[in-house]
Structure formats: C-alpha cells, structure tokens
N, C-alpha and C. Protein backbone atom coordinates (compact mmCIF):
# COMPACT_ATOMS: atom_id res chain seq x y z
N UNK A 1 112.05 118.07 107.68
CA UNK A 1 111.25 116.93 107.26
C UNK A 1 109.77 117.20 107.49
N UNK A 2 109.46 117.58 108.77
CA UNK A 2 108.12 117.95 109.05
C UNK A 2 107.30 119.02 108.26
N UNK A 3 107.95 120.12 107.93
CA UNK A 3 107.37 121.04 106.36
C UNK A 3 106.99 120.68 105.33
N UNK A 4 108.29 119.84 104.90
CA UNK A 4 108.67 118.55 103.65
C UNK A 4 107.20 118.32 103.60
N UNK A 5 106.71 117.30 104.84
CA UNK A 5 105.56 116.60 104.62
C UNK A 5 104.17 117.43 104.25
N UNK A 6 104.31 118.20 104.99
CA UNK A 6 102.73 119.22 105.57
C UNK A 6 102.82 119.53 104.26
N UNK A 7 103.98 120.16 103.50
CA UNK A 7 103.31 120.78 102.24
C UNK A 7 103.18 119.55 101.24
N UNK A 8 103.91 118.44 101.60
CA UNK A 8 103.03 116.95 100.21
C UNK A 8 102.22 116.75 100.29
N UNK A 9 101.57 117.13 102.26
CA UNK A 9 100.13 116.79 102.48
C UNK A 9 98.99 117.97 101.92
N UNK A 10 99.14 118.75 101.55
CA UNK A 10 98.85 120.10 101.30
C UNK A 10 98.13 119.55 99.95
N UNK A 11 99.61 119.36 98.97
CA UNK A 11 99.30 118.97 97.76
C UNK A 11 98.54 118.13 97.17
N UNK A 12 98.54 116.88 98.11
CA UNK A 12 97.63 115.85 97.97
C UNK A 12 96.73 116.51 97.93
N UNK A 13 96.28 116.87 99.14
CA UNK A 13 94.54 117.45 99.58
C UNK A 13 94.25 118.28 98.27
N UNK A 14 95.23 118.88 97.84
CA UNK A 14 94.33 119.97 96.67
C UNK A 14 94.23 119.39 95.19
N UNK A 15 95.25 117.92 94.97
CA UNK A 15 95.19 117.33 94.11
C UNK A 15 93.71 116.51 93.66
N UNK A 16 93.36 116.11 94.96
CA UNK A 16 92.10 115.01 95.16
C UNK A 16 90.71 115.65 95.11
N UNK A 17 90.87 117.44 95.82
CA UNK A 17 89.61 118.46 95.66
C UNK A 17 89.75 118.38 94.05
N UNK A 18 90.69 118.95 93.22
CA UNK A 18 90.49 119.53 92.14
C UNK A 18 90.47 117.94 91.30
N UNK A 19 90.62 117.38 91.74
CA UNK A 19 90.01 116.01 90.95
C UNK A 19 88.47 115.64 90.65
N UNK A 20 88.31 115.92 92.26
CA UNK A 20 86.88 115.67 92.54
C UNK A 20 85.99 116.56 92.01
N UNK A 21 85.82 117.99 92.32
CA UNK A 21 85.72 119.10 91.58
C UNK A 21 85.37 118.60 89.96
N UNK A 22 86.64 118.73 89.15
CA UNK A 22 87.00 118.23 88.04
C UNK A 22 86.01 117.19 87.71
N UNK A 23 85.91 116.09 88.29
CA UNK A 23 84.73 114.94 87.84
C UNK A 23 83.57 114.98 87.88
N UNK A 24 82.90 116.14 88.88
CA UNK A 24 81.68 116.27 88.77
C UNK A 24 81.32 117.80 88.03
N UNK A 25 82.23 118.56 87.61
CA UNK A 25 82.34 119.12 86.15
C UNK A 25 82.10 118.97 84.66
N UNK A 26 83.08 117.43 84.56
CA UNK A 26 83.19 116.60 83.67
C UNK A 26 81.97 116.15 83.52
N UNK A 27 81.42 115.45 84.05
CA UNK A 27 80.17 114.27 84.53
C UNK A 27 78.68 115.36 83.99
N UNK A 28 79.12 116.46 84.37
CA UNK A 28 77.89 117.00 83.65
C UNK A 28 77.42 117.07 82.14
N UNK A 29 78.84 117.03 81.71
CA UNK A 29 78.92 117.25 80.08
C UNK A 29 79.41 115.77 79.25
N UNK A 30 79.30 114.48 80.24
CA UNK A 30 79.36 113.42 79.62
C UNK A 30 80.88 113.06 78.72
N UNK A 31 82.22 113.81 79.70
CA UNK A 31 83.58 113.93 79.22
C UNK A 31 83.93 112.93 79.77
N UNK A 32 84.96 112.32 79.12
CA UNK A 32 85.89 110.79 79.36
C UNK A 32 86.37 111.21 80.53
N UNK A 33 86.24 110.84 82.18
CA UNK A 33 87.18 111.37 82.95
C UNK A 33 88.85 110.63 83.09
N UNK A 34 89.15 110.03 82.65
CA UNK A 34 90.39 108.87 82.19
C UNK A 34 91.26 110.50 82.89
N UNK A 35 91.86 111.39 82.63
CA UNK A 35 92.43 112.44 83.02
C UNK A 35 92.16 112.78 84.57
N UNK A 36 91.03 112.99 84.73
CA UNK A 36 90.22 113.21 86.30
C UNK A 36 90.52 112.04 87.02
N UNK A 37 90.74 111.37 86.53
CA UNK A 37 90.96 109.71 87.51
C UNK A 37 92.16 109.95 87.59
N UNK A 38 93.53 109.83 86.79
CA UNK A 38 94.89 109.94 87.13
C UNK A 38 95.17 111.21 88.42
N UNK A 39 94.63 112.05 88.02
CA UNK A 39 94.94 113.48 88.88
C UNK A 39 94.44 112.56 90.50
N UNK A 40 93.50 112.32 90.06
CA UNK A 40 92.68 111.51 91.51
C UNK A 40 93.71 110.38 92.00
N UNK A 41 93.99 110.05 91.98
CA UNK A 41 95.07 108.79 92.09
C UNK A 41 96.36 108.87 92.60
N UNK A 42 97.09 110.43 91.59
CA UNK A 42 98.14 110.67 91.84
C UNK A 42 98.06 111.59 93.95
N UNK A 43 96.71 112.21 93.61
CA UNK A 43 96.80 112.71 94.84
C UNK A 43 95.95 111.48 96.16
N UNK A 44 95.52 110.73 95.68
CA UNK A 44 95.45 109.63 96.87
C UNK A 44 96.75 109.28 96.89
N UNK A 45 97.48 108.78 96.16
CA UNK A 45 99.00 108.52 96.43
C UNK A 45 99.94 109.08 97.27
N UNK A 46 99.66 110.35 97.39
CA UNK A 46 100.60 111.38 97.90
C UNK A 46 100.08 111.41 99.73
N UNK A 47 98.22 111.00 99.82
CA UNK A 47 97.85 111.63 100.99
C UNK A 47 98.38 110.35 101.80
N UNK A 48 98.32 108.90 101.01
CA UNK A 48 98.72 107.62 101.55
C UNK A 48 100.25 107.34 102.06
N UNK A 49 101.21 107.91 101.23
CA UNK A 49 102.37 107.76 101.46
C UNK A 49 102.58 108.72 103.10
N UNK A 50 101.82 110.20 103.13
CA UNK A 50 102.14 111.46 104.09
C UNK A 50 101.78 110.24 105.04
N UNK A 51 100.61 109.55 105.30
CA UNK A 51 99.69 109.21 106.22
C UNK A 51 101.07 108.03 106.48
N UNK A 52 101.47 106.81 106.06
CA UNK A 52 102.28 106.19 106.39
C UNK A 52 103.18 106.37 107.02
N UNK A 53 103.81 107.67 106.33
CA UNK A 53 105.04 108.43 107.05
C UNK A 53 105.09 108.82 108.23
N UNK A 54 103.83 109.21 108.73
CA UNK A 54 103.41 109.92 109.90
C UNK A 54 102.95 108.79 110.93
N UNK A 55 102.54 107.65 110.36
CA UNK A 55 102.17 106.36 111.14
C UNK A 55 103.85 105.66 111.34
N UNK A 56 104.74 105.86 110.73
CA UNK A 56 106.27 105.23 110.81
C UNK A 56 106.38 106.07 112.18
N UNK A 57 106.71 107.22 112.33
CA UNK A 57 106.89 107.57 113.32
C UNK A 57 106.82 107.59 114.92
N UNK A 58 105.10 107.35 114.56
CA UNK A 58 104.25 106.98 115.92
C UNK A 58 104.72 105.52 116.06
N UNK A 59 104.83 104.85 115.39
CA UNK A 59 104.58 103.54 115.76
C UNK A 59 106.62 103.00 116.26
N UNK A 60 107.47 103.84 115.53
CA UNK A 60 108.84 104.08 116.00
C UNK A 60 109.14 104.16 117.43
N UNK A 61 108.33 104.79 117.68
CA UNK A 61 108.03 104.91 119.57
C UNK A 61 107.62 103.74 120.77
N UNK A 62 107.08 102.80 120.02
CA UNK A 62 106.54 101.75 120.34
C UNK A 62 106.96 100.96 121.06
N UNK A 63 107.18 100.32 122.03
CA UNK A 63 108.00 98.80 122.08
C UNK A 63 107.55 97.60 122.10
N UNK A 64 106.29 97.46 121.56
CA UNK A 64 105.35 96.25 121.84
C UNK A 64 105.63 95.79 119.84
N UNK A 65 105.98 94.76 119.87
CA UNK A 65 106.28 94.01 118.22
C UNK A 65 104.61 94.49 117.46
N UNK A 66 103.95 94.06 118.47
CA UNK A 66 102.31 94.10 117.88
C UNK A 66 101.81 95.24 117.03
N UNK A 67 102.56 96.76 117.32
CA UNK A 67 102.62 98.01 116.80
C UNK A 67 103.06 97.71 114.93
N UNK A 68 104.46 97.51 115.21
CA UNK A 68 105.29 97.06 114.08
C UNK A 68 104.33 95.97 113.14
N UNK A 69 103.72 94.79 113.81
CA UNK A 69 103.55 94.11 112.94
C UNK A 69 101.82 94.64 112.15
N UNK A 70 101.08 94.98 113.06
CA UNK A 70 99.83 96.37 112.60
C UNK A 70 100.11 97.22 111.45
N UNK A 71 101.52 97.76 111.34
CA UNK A 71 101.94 99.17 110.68
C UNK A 71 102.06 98.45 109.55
N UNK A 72 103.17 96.93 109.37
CA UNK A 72 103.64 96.85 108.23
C UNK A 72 102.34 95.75 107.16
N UNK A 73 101.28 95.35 108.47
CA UNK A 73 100.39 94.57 107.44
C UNK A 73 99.46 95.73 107.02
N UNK A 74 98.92 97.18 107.31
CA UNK A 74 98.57 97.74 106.90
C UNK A 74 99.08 98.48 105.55
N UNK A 75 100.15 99.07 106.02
CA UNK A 75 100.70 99.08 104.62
C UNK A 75 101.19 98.54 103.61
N UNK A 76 100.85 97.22 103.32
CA UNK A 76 101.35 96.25 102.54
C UNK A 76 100.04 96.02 101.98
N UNK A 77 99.15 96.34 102.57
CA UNK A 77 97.42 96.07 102.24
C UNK A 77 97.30 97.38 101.15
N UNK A 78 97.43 98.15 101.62
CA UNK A 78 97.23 99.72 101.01
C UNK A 78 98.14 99.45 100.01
N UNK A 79 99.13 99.13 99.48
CA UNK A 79 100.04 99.54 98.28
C UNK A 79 99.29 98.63 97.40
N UNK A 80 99.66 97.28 97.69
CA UNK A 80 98.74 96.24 96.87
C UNK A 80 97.40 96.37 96.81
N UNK A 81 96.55 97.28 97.40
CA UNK A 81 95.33 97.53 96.71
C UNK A 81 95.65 98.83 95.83
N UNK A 82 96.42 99.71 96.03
CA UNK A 82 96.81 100.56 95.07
C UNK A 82 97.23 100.08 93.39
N UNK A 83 98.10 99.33 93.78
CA UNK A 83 98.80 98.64 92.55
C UNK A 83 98.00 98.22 91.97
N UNK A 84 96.72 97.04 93.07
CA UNK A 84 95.83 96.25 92.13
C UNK A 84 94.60 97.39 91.03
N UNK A 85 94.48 98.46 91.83
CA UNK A 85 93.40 99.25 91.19
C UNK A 85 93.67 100.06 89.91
N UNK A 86 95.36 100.13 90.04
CA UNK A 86 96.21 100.87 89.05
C UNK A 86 96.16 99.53 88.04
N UNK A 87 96.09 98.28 88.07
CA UNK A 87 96.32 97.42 87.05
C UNK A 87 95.01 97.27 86.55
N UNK A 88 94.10 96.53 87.57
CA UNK A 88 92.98 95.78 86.55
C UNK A 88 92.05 96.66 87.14
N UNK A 89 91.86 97.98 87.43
CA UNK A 89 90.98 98.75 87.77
C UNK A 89 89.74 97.92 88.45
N UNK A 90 90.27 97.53 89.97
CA UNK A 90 88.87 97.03 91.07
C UNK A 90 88.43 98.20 91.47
C-alpha cells in the first residue's frame, strides 16, 4: 500500500509540474489552456486524495473524537470545493 501511494504521489507531483510548465508555455503564445487546466486538476486530485490517505492513517491512531471530527470536516471541505470548481469554475 505504502509504494501504491508514493508512486500516485509521484504522479501527481509530475502531473501538476507539467501542467504548470505547460501553462506558462501556452500563455506565451496566447493558446486556450482548457487542456492545461484538466491535466492541472487531474493531478491536484491525485496529490489531495495521497494527502487524505496519509491523514486517514495518522488520525486512525488517535483516540480523542476531536481528531476524527477535524479529518472528516476537512475533507468534506476539500472535495466540495473540488466539485464546486469542477462545476461552476470558482
């Protein structure tokens, strides 16, 4: 599981460089980045989910409710601002 992750986290990271990269490429020559944004997105997605995964764990250890209830309003914040940015682009 722990490989599993390191290399999604891997991927992310190189998804979001070559995004970024990519947009200020683009940006010079006045190209639609609509493409550069998905790539960007897909790899914030990937670094958000690793980062959760890795916060499930730590916080698994826990015995104070206050941990649990931290973990799950954070990530409930993060998806629904995901979702919302994926819909009406905030």
């Amino acid at each position: 599981m722990k490989k599993f992750m390191n290399m999604l986290a891997f991927i992310g990271l190189c998804l979001v460089a070559f995004a970024l990269l990519l947009s200020k490429i683009l940006g010079l020559f006045d190209v639609n980045p609509s493409a550069v944004s998905a790539i960007q997105m897909v790899g914030e997605c990937i670094a958000y989910i690793v980062t959760m995964v890795y916060a499930f764990y730590f916080v698994k250890n826990k015995r104070k409710v206050w941990w649990w209830v931290a973990y799950c309003v954070s990530a409930v914040v993060v998806v629904l601002l995901i979702i919302l940015r994926w819909v009406i682009k905030i």
